[in-house]
N, C-alpha and C. Protein backbone atom coordinates (compact mmCIF):
# COMPACT_ATOMS: atom_id res chain seq x y z
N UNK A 1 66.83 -12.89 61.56
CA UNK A 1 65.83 -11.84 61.50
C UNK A 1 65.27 -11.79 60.08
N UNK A 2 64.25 -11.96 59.86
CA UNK A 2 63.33 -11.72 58.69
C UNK A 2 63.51 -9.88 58.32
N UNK A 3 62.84 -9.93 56.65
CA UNK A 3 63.43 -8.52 56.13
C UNK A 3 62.05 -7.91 57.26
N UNK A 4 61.24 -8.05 56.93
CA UNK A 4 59.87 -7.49 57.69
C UNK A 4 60.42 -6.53 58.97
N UNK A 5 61.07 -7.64 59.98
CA UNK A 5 61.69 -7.42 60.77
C UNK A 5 62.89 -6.29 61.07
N UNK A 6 63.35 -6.61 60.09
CA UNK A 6 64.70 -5.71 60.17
C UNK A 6 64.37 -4.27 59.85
N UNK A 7 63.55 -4.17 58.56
CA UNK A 7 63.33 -2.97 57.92
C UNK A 7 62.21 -2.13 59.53
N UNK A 8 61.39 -2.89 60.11
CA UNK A 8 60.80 -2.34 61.20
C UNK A 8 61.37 -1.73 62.28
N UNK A 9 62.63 -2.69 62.60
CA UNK A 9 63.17 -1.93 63.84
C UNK A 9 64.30 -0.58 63.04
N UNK A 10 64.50 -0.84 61.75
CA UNK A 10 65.46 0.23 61.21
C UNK A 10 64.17 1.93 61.11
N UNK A 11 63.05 1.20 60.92
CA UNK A 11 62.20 2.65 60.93
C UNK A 11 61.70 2.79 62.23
N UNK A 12 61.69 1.86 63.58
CA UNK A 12 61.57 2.59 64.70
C UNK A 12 62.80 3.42 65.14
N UNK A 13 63.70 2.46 64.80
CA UNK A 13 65.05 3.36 65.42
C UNK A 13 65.27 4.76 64.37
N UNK A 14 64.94 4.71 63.26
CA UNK A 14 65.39 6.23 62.70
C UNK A 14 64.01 7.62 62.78
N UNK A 15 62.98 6.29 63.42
CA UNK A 15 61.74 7.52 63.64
C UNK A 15 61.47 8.02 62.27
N UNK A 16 61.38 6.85 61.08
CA UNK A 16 60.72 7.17 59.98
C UNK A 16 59.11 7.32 59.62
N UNK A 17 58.80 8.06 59.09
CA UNK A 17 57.03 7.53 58.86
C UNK A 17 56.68 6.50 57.58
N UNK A 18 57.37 5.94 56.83
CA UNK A 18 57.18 5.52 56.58
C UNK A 18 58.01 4.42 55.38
N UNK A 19 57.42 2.82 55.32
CA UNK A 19 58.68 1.88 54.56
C UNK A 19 59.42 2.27 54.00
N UNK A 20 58.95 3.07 52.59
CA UNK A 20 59.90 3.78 51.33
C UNK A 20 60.96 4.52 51.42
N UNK A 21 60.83 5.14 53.24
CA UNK A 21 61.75 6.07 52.98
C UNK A 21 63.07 5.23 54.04
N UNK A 22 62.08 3.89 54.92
CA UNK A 22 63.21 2.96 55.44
C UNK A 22 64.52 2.37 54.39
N UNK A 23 63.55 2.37 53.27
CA UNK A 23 64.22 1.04 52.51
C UNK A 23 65.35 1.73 51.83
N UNK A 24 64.70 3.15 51.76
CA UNK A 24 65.44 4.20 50.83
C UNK A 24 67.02 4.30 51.46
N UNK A 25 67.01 4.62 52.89
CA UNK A 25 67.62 5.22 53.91
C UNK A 25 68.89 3.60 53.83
N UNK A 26 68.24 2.23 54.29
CA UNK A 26 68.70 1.13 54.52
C UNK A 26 69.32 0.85 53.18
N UNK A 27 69.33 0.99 52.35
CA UNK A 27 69.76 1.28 50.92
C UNK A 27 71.28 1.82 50.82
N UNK A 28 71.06 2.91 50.57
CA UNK A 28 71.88 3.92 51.15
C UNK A 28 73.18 3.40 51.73
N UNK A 29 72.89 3.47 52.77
CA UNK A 29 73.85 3.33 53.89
C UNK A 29 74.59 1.95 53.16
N UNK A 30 73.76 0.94 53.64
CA UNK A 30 74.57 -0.08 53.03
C UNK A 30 75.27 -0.54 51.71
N UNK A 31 74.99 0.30 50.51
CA UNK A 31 75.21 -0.05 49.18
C UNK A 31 76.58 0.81 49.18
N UNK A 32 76.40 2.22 50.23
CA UNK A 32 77.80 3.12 50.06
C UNK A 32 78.63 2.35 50.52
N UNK A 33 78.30 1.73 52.13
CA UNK A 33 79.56 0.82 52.53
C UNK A 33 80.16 -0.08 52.13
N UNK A 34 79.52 -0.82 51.36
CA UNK A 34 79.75 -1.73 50.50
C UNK A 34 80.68 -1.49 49.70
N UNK A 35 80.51 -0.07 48.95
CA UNK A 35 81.53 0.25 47.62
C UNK A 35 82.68 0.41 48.29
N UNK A 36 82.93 0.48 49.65
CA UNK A 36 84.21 1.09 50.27
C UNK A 36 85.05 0.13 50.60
N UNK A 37 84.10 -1.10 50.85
CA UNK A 37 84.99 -2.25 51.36
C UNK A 37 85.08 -3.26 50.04
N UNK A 38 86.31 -4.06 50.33
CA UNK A 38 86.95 -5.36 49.61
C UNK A 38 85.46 -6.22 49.17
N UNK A 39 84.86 -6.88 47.96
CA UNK A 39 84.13 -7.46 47.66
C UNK A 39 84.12 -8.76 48.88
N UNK A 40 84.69 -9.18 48.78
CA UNK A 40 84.93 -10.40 50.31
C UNK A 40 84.11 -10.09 51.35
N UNK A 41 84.70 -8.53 52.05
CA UNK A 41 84.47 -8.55 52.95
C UNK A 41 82.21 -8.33 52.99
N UNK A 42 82.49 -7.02 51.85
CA UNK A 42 80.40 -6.88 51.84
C UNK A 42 80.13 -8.44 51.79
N UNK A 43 80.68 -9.60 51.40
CA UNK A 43 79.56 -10.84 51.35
C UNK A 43 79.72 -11.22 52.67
N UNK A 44 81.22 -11.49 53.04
CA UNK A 44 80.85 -11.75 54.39
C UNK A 44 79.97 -11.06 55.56
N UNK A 45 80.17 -9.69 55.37
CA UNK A 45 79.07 -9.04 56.03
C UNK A 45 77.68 -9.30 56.17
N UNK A 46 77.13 -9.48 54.75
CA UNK A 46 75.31 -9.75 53.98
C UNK A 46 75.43 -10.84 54.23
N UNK A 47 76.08 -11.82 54.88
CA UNK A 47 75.77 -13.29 54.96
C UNK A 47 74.67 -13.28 56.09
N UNK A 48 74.83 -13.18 57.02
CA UNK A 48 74.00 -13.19 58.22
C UNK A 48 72.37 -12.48 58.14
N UNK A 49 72.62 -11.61 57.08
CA UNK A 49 71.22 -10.31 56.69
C UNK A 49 70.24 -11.29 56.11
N UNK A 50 69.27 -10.29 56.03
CA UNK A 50 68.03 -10.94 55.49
C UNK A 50 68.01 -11.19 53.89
N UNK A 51 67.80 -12.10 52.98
CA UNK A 51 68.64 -11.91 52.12
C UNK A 51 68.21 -10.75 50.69
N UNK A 52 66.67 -9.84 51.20
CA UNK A 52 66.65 -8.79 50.56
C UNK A 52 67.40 -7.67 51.11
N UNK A 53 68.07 -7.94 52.25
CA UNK A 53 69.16 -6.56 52.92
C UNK A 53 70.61 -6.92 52.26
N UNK A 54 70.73 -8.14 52.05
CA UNK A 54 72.41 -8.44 51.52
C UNK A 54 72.32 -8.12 50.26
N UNK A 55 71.19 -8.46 49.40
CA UNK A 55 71.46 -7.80 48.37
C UNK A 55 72.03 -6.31 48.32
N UNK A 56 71.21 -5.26 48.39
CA UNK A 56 72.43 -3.95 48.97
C UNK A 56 74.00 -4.03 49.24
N UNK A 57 73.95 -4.86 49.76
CA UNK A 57 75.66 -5.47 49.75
C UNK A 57 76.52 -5.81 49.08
N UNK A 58 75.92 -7.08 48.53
CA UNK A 58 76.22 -7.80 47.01
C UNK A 58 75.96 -7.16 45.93
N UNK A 59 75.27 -6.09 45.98
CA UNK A 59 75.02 -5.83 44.30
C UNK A 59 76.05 -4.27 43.66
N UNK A 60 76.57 -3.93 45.21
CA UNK A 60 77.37 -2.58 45.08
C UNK A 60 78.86 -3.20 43.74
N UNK A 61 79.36 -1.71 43.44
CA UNK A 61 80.91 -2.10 43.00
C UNK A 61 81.85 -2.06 44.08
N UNK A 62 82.33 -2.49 44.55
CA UNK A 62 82.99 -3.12 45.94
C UNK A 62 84.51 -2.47 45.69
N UNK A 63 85.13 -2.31 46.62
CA UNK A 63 86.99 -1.88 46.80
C UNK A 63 86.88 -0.38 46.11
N UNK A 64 86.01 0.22 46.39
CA UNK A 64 86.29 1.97 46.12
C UNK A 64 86.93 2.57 46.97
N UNK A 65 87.87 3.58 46.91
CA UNK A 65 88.60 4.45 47.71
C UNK A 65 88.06 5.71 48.17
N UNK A 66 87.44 6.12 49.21
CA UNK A 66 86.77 7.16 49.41
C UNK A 66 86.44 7.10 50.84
N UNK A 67 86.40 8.79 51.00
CA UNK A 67 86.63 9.48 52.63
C UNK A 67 85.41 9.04 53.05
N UNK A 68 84.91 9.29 54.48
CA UNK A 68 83.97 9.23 55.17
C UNK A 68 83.01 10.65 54.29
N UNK A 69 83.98 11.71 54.29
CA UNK A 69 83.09 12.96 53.80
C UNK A 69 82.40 12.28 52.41
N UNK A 70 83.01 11.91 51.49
CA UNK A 70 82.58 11.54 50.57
C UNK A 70 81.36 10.25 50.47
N UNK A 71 82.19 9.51 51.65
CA UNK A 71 80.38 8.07 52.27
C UNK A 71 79.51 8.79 52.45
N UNK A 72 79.59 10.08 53.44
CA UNK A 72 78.18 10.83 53.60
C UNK A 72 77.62 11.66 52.79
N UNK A 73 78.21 12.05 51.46
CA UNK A 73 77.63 12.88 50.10
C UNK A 73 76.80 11.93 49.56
N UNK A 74 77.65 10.87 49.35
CA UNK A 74 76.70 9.39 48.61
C UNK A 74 75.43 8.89 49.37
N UNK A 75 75.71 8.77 50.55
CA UNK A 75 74.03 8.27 51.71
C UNK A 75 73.58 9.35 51.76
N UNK A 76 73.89 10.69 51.63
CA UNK A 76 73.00 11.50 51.41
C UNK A 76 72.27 12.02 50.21
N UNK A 77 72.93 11.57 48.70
CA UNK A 77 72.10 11.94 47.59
C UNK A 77 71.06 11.07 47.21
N UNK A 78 71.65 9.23 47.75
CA UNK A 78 70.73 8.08 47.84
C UNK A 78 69.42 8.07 48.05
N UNK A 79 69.72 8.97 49.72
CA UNK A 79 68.43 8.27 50.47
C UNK A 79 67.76 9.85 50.50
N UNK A 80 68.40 11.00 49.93
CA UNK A 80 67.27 12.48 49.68
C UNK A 80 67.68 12.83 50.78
N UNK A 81 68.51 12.95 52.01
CA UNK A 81 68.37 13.47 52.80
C UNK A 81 69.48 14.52 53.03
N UNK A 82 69.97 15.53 54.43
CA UNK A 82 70.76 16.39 54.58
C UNK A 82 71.81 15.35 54.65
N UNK A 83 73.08 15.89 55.20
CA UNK A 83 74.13 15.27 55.46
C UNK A 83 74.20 14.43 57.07
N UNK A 84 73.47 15.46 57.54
CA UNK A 84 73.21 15.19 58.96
C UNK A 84 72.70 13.80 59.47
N UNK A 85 71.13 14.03 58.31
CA UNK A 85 70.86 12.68 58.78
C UNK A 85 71.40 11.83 58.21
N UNK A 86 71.97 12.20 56.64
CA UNK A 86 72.77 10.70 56.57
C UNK A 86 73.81 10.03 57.52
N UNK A 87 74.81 11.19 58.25
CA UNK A 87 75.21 10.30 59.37
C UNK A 87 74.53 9.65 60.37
N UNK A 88 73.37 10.04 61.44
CA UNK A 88 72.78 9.61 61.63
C UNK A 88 72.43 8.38 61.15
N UNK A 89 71.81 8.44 59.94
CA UNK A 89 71.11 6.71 59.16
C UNK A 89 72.09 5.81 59.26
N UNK A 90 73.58 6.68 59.11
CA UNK A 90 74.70 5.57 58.85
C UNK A 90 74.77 5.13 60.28
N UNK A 91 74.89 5.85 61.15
CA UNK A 91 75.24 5.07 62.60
C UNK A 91 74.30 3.99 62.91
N UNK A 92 73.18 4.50 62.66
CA UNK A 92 71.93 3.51 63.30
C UNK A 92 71.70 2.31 62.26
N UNK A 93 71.85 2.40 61.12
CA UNK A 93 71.95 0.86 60.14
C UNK A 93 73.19 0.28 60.29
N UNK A 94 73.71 0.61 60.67
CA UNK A 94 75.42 -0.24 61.03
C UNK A 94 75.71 -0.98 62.47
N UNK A 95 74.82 0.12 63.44
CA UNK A 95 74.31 -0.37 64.42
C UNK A 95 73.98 -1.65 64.43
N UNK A 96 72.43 -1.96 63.87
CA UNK A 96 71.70 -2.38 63.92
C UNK A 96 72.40 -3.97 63.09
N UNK A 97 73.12 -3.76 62.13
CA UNK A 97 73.74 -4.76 61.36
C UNK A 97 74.39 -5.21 62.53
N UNK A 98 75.32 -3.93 62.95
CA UNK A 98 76.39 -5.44 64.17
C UNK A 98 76.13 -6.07 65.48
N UNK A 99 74.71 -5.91 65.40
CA UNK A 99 73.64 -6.97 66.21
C UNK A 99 74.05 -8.09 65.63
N UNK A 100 73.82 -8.37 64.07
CA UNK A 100 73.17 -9.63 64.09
C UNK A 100 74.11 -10.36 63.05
N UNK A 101 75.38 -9.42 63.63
CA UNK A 101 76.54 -9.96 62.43
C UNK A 101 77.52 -10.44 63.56
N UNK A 102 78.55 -11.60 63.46
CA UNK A 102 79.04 -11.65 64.46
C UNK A 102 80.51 -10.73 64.80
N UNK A 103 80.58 -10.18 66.23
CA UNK A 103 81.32 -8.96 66.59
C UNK A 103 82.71 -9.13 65.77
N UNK A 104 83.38 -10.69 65.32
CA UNK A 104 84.49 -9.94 64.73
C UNK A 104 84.43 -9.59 62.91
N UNK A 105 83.45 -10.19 62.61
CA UNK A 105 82.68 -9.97 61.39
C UNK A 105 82.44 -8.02 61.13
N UNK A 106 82.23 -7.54 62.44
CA UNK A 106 82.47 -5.87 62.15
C UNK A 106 83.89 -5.46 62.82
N UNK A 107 84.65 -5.81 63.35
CA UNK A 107 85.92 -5.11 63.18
C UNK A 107 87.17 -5.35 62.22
N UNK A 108 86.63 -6.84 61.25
CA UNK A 108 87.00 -7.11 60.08
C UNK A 108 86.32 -6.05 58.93
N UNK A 109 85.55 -5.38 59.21
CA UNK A 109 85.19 -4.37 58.22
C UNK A 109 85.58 -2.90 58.92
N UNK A 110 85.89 -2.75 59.97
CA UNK A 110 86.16 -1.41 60.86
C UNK A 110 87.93 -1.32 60.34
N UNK A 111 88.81 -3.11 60.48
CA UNK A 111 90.18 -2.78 60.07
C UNK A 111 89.89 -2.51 58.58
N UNK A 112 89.19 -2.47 57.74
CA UNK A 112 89.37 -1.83 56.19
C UNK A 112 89.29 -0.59 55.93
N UNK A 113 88.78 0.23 57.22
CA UNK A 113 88.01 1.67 56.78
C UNK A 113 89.05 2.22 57.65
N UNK A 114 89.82 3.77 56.78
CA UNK A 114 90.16 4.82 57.34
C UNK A 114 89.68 5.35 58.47
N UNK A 115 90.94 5.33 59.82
CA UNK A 115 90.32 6.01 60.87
C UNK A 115 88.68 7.33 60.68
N UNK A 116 88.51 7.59 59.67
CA UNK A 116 87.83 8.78 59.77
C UNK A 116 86.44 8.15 59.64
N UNK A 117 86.66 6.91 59.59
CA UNK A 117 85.44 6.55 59.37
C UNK A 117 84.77 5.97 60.87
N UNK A 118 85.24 5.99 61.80
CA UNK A 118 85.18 6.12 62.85
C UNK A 118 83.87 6.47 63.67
N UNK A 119 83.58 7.41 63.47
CA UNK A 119 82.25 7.56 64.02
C UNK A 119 80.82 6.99 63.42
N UNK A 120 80.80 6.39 62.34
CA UNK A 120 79.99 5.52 61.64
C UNK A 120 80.01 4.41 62.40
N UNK A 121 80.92 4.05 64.00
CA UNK A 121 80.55 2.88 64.47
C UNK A 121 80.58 3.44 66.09
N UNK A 122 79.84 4.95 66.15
CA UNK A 122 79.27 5.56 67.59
C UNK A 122 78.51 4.51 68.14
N UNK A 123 77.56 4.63 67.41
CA UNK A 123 76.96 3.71 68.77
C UNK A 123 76.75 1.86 68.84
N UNK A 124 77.78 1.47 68.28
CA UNK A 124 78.51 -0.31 69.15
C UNK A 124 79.46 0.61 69.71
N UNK A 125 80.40 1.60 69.70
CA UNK A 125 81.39 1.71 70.88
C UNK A 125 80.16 1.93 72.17
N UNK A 126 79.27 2.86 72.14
CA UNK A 126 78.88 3.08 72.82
C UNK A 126 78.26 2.44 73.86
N UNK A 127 77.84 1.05 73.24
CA UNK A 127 76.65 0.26 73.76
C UNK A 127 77.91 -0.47 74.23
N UNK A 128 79.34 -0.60 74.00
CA UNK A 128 80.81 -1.97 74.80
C UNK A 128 80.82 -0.99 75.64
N UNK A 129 80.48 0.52 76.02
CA UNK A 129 81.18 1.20 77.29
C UNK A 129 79.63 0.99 78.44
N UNK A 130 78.62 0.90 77.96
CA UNK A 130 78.02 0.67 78.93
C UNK A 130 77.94 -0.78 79.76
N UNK A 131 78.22 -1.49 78.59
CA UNK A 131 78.25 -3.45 79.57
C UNK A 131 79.18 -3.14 80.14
């Protein structure tokens, strides 16, 4: 998937009006997750991405220790938004990543993260209970 691409379906799916606040949002999300997981694992992740989306990945400080509450203070001061939608942004860019990442490529990053982080991967459980 081209960045063009990616950043498009990330602002249909979050019902943004507009790029700046995609890129802002896609930012965000991914640069926090990044700091949470093992340096290894963000490259292996950004490998498959477009390679202006892996950057976000690659350029975080990687192996930080920190709650889900605390992932969503950070995607939320990032990208300007409530807390709310930063969960939100987080579900739907993580989503959207484990499209095009391969499936054990995200539960190699799901075994690094504290159960609480859990609902940051609503909707791939959601989309294995409907197949």
């Amino acid at each position: 998937m081209k960045y063009d691409d990616f950043m498009g379906q990330v602002q249909n799916r979050l019902e943004l009006p507009d790029t700046g606040r995609t890129v802002r949002a896609t930012r965000a999300v991914l640069q926090t997750l990044a700091e949470r997981l093992q340096a290894g694992e963000a490259e292996d992740l950004a490998s498959p991405l477009p390679m202006e989306v892996d950057y976000y990945l690659l350029s975080a400080d990687s192996g930080q220790r920190f709650d889900y509450d605390e992932y969503l203070n950070r995607v939320s001061e990032r990208a300007n938004v409530e807390r709310s939608d930063a969960a939100y942004y987080g579900k739907v860019v993580v989503g959207l990543v484990s499209e095009l990442v391969p499936a054990g490529e995200i539960e190699q990053v799901r075994a690094q993260l504290p159960d609480d982080y859990d609902t940051l991967f609503d909707l791939i459980d959601a989309e294995e209970v409907e197949e």
